[in-house]
N, C-alpha and C. Protein backbone atom coordinates (compact mmCIF):
# COMPACT_ATOMS: atom_id res chain seq x y z
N UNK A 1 0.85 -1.17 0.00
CA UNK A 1 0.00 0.00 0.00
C UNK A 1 0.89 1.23 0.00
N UNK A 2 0.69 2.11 -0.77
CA UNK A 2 1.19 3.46 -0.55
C UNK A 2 0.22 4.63 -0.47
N UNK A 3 0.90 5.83 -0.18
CA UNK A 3 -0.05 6.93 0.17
C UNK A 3 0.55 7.84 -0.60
N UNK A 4 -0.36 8.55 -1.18
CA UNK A 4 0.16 9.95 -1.84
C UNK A 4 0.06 11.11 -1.50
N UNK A 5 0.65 11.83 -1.74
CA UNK A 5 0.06 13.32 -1.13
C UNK A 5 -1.05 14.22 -2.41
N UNK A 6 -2.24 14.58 -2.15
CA UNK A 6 -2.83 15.05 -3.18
C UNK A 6 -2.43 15.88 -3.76
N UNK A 7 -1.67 16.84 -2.92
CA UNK A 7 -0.87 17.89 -3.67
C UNK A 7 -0.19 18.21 -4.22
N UNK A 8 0.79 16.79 -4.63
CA UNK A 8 1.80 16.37 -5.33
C UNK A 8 0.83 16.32 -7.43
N UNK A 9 -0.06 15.80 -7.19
CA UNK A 9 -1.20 15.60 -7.92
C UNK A 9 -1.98 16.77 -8.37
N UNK A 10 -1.83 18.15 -7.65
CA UNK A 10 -2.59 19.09 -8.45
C UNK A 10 -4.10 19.05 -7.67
N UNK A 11 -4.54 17.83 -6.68
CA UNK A 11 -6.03 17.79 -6.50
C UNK A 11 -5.83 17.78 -4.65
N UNK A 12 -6.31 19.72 -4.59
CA UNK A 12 -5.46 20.10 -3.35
C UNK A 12 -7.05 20.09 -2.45
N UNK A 13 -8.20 20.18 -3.27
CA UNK A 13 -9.34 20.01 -2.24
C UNK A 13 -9.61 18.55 -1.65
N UNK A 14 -9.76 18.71 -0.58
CA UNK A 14 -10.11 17.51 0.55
C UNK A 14 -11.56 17.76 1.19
N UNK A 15 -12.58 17.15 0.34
CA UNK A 15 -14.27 17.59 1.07
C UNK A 15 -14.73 15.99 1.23
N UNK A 16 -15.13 16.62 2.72
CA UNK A 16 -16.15 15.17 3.59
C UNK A 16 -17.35 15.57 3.45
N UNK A 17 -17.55 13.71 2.42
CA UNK A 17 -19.04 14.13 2.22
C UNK A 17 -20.07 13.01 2.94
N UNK A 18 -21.11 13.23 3.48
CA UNK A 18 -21.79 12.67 4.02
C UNK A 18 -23.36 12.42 3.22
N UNK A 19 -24.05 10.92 3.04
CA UNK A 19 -24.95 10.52 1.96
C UNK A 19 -26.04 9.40 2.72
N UNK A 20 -26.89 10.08 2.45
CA UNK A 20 -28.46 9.66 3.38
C UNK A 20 -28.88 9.13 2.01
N UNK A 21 -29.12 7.58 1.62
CA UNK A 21 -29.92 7.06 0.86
C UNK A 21 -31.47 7.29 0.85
N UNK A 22 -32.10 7.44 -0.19
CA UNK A 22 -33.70 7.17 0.57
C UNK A 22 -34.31 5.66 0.74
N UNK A 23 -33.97 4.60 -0.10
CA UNK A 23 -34.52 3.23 0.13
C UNK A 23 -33.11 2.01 0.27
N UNK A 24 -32.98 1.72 1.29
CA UNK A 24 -31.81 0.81 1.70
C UNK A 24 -32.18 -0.18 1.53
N UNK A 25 -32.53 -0.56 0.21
CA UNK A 25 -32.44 -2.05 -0.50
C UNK A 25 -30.98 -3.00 -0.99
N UNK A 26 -30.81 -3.49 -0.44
CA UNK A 26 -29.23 -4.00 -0.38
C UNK A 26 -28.91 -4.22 -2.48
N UNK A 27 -30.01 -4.07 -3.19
CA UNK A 27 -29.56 -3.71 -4.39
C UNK A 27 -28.96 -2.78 -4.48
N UNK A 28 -29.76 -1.20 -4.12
CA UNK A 28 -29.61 0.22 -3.90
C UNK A 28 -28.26 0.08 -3.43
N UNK A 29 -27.77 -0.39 -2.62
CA UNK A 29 -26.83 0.14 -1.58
C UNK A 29 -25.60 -0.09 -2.27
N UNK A 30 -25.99 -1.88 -3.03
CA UNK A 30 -24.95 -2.29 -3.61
C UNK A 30 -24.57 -1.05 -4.89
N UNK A 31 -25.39 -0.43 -5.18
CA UNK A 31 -25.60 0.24 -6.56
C UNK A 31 -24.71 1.35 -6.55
N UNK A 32 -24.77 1.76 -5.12
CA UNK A 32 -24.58 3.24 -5.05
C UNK A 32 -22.87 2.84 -4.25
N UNK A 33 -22.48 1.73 -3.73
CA UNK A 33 -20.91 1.79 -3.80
C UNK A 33 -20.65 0.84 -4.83
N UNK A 34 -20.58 0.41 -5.48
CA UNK A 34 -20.36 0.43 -7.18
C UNK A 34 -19.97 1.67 -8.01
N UNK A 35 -21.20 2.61 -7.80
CA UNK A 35 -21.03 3.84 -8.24
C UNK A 35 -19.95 4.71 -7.60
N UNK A 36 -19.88 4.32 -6.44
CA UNK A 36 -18.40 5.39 -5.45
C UNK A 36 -17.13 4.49 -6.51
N UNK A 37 -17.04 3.14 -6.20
CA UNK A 37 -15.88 2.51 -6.57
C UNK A 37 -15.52 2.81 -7.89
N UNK A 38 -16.42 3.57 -8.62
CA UNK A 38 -15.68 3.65 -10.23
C UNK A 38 -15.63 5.32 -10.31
N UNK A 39 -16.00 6.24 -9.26
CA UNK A 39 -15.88 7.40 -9.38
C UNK A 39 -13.94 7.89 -8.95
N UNK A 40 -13.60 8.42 -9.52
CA UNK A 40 -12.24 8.57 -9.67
C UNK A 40 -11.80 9.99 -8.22
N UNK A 41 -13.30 10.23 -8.28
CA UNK A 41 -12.78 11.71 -6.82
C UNK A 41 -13.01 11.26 -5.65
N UNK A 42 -13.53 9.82 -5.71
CA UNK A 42 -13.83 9.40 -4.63
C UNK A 42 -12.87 8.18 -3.64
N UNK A 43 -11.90 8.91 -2.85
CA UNK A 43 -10.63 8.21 -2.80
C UNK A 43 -11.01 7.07 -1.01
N UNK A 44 -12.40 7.39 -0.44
CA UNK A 44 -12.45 6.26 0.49
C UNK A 44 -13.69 6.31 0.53
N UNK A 45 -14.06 5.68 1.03
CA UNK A 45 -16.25 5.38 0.85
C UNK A 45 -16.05 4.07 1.91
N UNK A 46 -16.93 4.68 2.69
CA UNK A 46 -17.59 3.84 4.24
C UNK A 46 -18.84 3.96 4.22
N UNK A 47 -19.38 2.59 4.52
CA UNK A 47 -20.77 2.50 4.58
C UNK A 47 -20.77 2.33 6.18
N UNK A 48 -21.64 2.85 6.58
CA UNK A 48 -21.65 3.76 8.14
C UNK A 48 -22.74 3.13 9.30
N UNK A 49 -23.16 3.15 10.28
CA UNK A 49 -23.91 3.27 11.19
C UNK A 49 -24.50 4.38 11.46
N UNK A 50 -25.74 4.59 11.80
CA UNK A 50 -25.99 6.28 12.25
C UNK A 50 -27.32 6.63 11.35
N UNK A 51 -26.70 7.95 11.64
CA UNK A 51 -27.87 8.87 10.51
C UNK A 51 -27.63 8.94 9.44
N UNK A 52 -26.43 8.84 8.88
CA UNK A 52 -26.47 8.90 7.62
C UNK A 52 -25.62 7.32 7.02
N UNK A 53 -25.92 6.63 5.78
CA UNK A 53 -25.48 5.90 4.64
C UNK A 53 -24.48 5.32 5.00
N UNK A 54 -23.81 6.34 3.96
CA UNK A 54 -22.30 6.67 3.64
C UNK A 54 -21.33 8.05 3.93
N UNK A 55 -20.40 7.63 4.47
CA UNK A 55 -18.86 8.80 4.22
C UNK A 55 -18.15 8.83 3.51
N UNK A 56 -17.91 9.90 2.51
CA UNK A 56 -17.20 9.39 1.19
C UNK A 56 -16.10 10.72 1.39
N UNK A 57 -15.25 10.51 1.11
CA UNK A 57 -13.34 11.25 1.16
C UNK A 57 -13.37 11.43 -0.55
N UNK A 58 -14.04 12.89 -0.82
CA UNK A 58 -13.53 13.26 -1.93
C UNK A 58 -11.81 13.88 -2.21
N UNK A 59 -11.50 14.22 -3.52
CA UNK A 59 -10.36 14.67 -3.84
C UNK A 59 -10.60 15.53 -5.07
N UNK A 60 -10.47 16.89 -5.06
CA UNK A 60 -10.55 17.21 -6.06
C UNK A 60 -9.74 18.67 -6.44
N UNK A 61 -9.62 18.94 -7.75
CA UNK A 61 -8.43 20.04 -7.60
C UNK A 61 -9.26 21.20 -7.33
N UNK A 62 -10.89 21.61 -7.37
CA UNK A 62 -11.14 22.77 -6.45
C UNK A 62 -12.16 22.79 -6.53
N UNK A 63 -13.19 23.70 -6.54
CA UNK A 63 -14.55 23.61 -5.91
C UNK A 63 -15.59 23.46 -7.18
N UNK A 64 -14.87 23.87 -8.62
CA UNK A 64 -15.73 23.96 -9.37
C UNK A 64 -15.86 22.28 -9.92
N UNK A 65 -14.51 21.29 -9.72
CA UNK A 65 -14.08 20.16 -9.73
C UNK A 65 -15.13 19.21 -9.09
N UNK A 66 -15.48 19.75 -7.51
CA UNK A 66 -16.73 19.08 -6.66
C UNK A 66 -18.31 19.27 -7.08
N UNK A 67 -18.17 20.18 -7.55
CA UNK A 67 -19.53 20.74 -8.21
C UNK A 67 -19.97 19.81 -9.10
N UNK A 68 -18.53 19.57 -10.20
CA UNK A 68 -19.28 18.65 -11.24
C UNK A 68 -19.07 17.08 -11.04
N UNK A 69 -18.67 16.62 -9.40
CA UNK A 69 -18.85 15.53 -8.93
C UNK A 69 -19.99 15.62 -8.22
N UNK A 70 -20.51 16.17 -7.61
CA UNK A 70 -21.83 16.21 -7.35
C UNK A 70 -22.89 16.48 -8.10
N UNK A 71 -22.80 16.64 -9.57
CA UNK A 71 -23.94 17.05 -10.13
C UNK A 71 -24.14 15.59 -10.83
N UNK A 72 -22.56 15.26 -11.04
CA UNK A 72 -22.71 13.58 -11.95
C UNK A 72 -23.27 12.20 -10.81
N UNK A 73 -22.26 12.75 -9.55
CA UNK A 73 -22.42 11.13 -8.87
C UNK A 73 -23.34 11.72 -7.90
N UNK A 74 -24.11 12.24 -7.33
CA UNK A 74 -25.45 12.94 -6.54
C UNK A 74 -26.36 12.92 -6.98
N UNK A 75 -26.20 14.10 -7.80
CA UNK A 75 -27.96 14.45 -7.51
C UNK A 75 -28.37 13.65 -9.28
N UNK A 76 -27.32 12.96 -9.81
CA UNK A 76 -28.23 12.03 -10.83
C UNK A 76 -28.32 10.76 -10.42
N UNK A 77 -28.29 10.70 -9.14
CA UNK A 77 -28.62 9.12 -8.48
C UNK A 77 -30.10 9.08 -7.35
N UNK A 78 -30.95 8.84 -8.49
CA UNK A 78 -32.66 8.74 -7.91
C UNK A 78 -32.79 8.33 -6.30
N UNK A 79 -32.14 7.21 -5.65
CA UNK A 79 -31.76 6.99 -4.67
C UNK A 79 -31.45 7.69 -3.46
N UNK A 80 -30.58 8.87 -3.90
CA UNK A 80 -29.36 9.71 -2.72
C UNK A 80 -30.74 10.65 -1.94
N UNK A 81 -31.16 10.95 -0.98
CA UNK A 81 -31.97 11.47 -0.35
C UNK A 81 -31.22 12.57 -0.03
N UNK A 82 -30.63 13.09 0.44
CA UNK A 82 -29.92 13.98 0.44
C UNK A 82 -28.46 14.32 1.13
N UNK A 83 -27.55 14.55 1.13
CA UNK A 83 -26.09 15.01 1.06
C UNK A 83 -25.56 16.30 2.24
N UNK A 84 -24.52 16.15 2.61
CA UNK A 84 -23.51 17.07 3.87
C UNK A 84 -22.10 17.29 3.00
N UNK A 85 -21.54 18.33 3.01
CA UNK A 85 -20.45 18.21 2.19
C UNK A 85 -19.78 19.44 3.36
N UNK A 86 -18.30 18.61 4.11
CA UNK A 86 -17.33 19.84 5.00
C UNK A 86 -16.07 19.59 3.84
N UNK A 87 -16.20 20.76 3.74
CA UNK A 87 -14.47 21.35 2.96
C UNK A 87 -13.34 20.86 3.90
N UNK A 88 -12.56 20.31 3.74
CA UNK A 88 -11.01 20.52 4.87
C UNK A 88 -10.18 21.38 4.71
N UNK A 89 -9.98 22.35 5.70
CA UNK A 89 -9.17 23.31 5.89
C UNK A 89 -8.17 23.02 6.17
N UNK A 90 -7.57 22.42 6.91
CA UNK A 90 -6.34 21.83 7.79
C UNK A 90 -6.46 20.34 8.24
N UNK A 91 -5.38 19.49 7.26
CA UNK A 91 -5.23 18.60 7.91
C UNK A 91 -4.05 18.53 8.95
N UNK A 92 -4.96 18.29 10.46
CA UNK A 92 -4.36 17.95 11.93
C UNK A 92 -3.78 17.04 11.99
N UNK A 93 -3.85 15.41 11.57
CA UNK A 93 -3.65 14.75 11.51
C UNK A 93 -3.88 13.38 10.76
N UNK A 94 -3.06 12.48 10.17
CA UNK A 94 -2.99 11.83 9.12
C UNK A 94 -2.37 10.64 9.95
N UNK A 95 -2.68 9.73 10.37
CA UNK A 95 -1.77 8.19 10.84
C UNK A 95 -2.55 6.97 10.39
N UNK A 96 -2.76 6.76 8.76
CA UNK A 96 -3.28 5.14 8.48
C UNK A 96 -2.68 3.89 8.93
N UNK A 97 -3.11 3.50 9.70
CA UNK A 97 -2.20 2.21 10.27
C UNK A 97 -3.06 1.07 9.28
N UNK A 98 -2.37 0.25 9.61
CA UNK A 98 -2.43 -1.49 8.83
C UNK A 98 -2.94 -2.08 9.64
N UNK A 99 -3.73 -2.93 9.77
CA UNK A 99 -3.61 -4.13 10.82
C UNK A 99 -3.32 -5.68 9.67
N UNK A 100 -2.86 -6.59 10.58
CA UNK A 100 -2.41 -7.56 10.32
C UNK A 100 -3.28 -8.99 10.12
């Protein structure tokens, strides 16, 4: 496994996005991380406990970049009930560990 730095890459935005399905049919669900796994801005996707879905770790080189990831992988997916999106300002801290 390696890690990159996005910024090395040109794709310096880091936005946490948060995704409330409306019908959690394990088709749906399957459908919609299928759809994360082939989206290219979408560099981690967790299917969650809670209030919402999914947490998805975009990457993108800036805001107009997220815009047209959310217009393609959002709001044209009949499914997505509705969406949370935090910008990252500062990353505090970064330690991916492995387990064995």
């Amino acid at each position: 496994m390696s890690l990159l730095n996005s910024k090395a890459f040109s794709k310096s935005l880091t936005v946490v996005v948060t995704v409330e399905l409306d019908r959690k049919s394990l088709e749906l669900v399957n459908h919609f991380k299928l759809a994360m796994r082939a989206a290219n801005e979408v560099t981690q996707c967790y299917l969650v406990t809670g209030e919402v879905d999914f947490v998805l770790i975009v990457t993108v080189e800036d805001v107009e970049a997220f815009y047209i990831f959310v217009k393609k992988k959002l709001y044209n997916d009949p499914n997505v009930r509705k969406f949370k999106s935090m910008i990252n300002l500062d990353l505090v801290k970064f330690e991916p560990k492995t387990t064995v």
